[in-house]
Protein backbone atom coordinates (compact mmCIF):
# COMPACT_ATOMS: atom_id res chain seq x y z
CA UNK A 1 -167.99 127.64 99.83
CA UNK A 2 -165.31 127.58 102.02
CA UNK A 3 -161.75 126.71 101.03
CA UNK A 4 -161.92 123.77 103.13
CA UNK A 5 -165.06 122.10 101.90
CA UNK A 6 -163.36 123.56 98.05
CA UNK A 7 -159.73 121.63 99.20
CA UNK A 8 -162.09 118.14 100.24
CA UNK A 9 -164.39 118.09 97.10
CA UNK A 10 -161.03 118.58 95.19
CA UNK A 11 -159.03 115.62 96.45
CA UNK A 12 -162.10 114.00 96.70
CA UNK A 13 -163.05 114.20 92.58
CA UNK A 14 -159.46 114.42 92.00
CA UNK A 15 -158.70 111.13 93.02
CA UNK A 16 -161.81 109.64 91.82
CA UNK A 17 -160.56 110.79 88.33
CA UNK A 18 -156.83 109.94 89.16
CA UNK A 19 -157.85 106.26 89.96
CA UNK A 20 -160.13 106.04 86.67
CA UNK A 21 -156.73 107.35 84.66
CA UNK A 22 -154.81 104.65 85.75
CA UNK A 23 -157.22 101.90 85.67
CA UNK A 24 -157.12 103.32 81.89
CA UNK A 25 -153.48 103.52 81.09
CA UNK A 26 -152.98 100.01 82.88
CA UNK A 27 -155.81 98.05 80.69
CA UNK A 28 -154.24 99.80 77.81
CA UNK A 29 -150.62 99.36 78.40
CA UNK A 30 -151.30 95.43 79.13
CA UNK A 31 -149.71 93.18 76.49
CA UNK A 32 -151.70 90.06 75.60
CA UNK A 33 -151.11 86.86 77.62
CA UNK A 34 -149.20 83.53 75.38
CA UNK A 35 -152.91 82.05 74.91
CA UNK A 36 -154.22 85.60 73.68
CA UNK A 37 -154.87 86.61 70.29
CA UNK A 38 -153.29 89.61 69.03
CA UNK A 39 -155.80 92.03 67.48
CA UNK A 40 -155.49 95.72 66.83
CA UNK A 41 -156.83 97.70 69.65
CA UNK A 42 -160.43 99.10 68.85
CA UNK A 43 -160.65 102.98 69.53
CA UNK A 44 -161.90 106.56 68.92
CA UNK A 45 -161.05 107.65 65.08
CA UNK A 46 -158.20 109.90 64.91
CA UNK A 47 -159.03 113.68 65.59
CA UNK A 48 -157.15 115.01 62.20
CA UNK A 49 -155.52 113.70 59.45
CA UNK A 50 -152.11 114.61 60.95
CA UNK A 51 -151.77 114.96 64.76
CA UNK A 52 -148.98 116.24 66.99
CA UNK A 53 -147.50 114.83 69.82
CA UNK A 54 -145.09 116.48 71.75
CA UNK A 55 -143.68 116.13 75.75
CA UNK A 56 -141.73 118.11 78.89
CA UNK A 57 -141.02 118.45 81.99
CA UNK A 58 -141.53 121.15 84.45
CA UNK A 59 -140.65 121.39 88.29
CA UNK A 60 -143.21 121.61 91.34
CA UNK A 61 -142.89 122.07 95.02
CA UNK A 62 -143.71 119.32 96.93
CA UNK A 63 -143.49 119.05 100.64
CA UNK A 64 -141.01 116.92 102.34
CA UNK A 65 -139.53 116.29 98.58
CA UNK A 66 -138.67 119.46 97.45
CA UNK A 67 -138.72 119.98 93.89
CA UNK A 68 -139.59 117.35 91.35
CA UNK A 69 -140.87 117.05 88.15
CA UNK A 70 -143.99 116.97 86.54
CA UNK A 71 -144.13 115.49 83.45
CA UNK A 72 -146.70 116.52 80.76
CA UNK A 73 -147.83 115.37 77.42
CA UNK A 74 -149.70 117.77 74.59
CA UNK A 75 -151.49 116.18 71.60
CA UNK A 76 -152.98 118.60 68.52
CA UNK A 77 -154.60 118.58 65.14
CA UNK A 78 -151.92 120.20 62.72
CA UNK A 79 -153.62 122.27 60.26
CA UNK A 80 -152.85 123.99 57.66
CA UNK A 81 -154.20 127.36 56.53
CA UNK A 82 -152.78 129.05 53.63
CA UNK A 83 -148.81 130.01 53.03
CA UNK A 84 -146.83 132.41 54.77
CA UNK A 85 -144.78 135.30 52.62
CA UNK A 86 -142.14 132.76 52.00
CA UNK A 87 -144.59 130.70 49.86
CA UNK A 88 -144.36 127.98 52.97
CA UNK A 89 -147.33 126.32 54.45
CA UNK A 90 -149.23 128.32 57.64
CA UNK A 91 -149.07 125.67 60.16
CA UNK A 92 -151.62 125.84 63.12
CA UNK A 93 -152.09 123.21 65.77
CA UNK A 94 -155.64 122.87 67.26
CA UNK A 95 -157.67 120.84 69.71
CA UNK A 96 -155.38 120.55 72.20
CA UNK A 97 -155.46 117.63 74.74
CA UNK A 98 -152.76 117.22 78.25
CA UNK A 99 -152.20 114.08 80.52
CA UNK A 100 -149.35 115.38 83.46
CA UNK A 101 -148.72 113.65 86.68
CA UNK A 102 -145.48 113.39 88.92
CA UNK A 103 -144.40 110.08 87.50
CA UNK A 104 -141.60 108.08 86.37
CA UNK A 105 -140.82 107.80 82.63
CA UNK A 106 -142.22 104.16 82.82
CA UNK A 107 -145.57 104.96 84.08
CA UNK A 108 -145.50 108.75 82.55
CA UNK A 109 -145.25 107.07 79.19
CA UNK A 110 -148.33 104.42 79.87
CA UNK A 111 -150.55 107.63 80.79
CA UNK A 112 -149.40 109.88 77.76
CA UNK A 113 -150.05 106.69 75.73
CA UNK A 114 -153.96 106.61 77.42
CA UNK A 115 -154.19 110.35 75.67
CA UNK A 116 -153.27 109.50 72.70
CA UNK A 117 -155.19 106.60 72.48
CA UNK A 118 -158.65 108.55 73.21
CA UNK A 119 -157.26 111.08 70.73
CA UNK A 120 -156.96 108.60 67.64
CA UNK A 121 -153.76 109.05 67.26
CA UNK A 122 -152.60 105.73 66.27
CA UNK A 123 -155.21 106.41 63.02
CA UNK A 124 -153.85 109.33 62.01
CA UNK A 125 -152.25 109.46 58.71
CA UNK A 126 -149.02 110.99 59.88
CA UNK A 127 -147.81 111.83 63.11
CA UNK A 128 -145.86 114.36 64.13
CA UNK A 129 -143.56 114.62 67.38
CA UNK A 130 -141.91 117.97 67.98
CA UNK A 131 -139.68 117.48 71.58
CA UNK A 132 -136.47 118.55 73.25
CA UNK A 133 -133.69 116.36 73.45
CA UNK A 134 -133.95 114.92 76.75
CA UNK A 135 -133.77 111.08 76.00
CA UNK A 136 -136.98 109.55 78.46
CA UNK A 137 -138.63 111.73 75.90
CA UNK A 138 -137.72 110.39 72.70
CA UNK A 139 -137.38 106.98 74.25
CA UNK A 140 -141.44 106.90 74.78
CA UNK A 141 -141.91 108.83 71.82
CA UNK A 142 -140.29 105.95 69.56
CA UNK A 143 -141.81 103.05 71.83
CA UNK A 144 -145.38 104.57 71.04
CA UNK A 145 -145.25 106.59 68.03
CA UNK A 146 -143.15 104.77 65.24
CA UNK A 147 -142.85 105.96 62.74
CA UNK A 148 -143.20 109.46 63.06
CA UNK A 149 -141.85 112.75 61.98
CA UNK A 150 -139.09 113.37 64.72
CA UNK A 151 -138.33 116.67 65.29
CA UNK A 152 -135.78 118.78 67.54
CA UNK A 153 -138.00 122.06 68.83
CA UNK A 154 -136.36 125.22 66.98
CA UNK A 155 -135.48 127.05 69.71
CA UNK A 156 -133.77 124.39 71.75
CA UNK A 157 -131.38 123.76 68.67
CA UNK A 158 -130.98 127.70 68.35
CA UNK A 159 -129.38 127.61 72.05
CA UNK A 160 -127.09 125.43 70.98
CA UNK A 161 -125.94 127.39 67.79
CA UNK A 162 -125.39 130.21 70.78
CA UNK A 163 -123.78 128.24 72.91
CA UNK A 164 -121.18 127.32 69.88
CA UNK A 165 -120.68 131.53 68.94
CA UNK A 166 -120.33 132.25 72.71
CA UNK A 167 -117.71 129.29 73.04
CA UNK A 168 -115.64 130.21 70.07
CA UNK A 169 -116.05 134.32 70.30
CA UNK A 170 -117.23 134.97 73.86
CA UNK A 171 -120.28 135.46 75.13
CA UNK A 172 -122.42 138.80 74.43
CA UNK A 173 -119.39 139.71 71.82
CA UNK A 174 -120.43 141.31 68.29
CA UNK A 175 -118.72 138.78 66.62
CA UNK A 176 -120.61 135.96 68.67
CA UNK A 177 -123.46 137.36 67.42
CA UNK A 178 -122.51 137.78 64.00
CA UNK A 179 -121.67 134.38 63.70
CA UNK A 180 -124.89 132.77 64.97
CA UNK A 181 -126.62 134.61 62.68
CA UNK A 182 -124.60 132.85 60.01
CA UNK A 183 -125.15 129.50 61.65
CA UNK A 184 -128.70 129.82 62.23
CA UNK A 185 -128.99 130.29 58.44
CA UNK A 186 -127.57 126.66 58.03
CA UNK A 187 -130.21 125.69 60.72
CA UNK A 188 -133.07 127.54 59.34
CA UNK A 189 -132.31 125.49 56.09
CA UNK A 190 -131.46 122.37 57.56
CA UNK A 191 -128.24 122.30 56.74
CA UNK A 192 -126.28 120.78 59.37
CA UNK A 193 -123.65 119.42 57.66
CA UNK A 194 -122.61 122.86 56.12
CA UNK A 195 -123.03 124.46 59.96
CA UNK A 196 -120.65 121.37 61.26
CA UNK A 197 -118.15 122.73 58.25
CA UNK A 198 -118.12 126.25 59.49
CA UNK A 199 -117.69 125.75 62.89
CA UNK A 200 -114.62 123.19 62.25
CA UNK A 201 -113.32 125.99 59.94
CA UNK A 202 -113.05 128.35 63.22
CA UNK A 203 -112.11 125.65 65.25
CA UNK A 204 -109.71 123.72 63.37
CA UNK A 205 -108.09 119.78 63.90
CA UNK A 206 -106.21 119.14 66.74
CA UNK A 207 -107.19 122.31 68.63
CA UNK A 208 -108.78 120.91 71.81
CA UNK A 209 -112.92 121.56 72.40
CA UNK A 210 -114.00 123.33 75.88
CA UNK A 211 -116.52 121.14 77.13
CA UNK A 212 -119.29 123.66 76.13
CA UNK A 213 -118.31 123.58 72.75
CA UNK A 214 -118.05 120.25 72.72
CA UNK A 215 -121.36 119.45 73.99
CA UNK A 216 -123.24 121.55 71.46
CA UNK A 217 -121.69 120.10 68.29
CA UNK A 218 -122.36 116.77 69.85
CA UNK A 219 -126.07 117.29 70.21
CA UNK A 220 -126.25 119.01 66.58
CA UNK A 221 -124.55 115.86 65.31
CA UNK A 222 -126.77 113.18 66.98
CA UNK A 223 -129.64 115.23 66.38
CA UNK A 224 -128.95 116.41 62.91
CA UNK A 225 -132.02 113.94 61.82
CA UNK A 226 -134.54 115.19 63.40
CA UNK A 227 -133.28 119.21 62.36
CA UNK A 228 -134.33 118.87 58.86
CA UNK A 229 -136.81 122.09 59.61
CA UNK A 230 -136.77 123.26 55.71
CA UNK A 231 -138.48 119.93 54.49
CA UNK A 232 -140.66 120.00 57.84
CA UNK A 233 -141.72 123.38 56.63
CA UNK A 234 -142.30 122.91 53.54
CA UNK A 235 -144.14 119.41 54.43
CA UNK A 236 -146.79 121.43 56.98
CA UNK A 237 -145.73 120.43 60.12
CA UNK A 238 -144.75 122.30 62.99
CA UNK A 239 -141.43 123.04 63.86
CA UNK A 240 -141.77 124.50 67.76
CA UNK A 241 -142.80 122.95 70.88
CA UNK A 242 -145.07 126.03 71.73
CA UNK A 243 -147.84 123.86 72.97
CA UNK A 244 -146.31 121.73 75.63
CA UNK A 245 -144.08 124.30 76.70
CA UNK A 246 -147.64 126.54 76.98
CA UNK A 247 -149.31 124.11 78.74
CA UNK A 248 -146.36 123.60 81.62
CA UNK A 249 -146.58 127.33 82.30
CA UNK A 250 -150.50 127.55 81.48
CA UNK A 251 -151.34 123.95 83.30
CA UNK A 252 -148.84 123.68 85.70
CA UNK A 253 -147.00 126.81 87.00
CA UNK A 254 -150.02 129.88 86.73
CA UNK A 255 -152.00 127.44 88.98
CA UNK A 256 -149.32 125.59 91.11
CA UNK A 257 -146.16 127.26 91.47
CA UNK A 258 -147.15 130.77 92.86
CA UNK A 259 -145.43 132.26 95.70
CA UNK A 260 -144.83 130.14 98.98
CA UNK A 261 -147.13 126.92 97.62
CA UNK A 262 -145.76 123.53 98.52
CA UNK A 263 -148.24 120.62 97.34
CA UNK A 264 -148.51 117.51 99.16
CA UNK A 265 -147.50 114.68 96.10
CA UNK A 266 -151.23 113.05 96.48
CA UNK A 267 -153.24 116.73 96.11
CA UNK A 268 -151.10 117.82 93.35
CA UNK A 269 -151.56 114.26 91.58
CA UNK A 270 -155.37 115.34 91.85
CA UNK A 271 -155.36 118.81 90.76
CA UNK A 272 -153.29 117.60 87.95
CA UNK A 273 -156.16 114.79 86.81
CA UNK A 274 -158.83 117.80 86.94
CA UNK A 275 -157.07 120.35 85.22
CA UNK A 276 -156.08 118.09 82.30
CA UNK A 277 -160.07 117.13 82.04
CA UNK A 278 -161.02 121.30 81.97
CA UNK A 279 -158.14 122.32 80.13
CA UNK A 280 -158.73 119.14 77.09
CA UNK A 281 -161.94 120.61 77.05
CA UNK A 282 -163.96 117.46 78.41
CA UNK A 283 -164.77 118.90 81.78
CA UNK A 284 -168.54 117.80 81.17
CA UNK A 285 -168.44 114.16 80.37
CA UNK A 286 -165.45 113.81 82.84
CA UNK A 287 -167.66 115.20 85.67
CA UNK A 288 -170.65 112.74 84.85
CA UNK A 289 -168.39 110.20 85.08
CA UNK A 290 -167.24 110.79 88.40
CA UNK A 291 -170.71 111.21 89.60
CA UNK A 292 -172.25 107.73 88.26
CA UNK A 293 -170.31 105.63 91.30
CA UNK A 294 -171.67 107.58 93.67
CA UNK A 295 -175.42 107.71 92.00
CA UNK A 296 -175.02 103.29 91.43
């Protein structure tokens, strides 16, 4: 086959599958007219007792845009298999799922909401939403998902920690280094409040905060919620965003952001609807779909 006729037959199917998405996300995003009665939505059972949600962003190549972002949405089974040598819970997530598109938050958050919604995940016994900071994210995340265990990926709070040792000591300094280790303990353990302590006891009162400083102890203070990892440990539920961060290097870069590619914004949109139907492991019943308008 040439790449040609492979480039047609993929914006072809692509958009076939693109326009089914949002004919999906739109009839289940629509609220009920005045003269409507309200009834719980009818849907697939929930895939696992407790199911994770989490979402990112990663940046593509378009042409005539430059770079903009793709946003992407991972949903799991959380399992649990045995304990770790700490006596803590071996948490596994499984059965992955993706929705990704270059959208706005606004429609970005009716599509991830389509996902979850063929997942179950409104049945779930407990849900589980392990994100960044960024605020579109936990803005759709509370919209959809309330309540839910909220909780600040481990290695994003970890940079900040750094950022606070490099701010006080210096960056790449022994002492830096020394002292994140400290602070990381108080992380580790959810702690924040004795962290906060330590770092105003090297930084004391009065003194002034350079803006870097200042801007990591303000996230670990807003955030300090959602950094409670020792009960989320011990609880069974998953303290990293591995899996969306996986699947915007596994789904999105390793296939679109190789040397010299620039996507046009309607053939990336395609792609995108195909490789979240092969990677979610539906590729089968996805492609039958497509192919019943064109056999009617």
């Amino acid at each position: 086959m040439s790449k040609t006729s492979l480039n047609d037959l993929t914006q072809e199917y692509g958009n076939l599958l693109r326009e089914q998405e949002e004919e999906e996300a739109e009839i289940l995003a629509k609220a009920p007219g005045r003269e409507e009665e309200i009834r719980p939505q009818a849907g697939p059972a929930a895939a696992g007792e407790t199911m994770a949600v989490s979402l990112d962003g990663v940046m593509l190549h378009l042409r005539e845009e430059g770079w903009k972002e793709v946003k992407v949405a991972s949903f799991s089974v959380v399992e649990v298999q045995g304990e770790n040598e700490k006596g803590e819970p071996q948490v596994h997530l499984t059965q992955h799922s993706y929705r990704a598109g270059l959208w706005e938050a606004a429609v970005f958050a009716k599509q991830q909401w389509a996902e979850g919604w063929r997942r179950g995940i409104s049945k779930a016994k407990r849900i589980v939403s392990v994100c960044d900071g960024a605020a579109w994210i936990w803005s759709i995340i509370l919209t959809c998902y309330a309540p839910c265990w909220e909780i600040i990926d481990w290695w994003h709070a970890v940079q900040k920690v750094w950022d606070i040792a490099f701010a006080v000591y210096g960056e790449g300094t022994d002492l830096a280094k020394a002292w994140a280790e400290q602070l990381k303990g108080y992380l580790w353990a959810g702690n924040i409040r004795a962290l906060l302590h330590t770092v105003r006891q090297h930084w004391p009162r009065g003194k002034e905060m350079s803006a870097p400083l200042l801007k990591a102890v303000g996230y670990l203070f807003r955030y300090h919620h959602r950094m409670r990892y020792q009960m989320f440990r011990q609880a069974g539920y998953p303290v990293g965003s591995g899996t969306v961060e996986s699947a915007c290097k596994v789904f999105v870069e390793e296939r679109m952001c190789q040397a010299g590619m620039r996507w046009s914004r309607p053939g990336a949109q395609a792609l995108l609807a195909l490789r979240g139907a092969l990677l979610s492991d539906r590729w089968d019943d996805t492609w039958h779909s497509l192919l019943a308008p064109k056999a009617a």
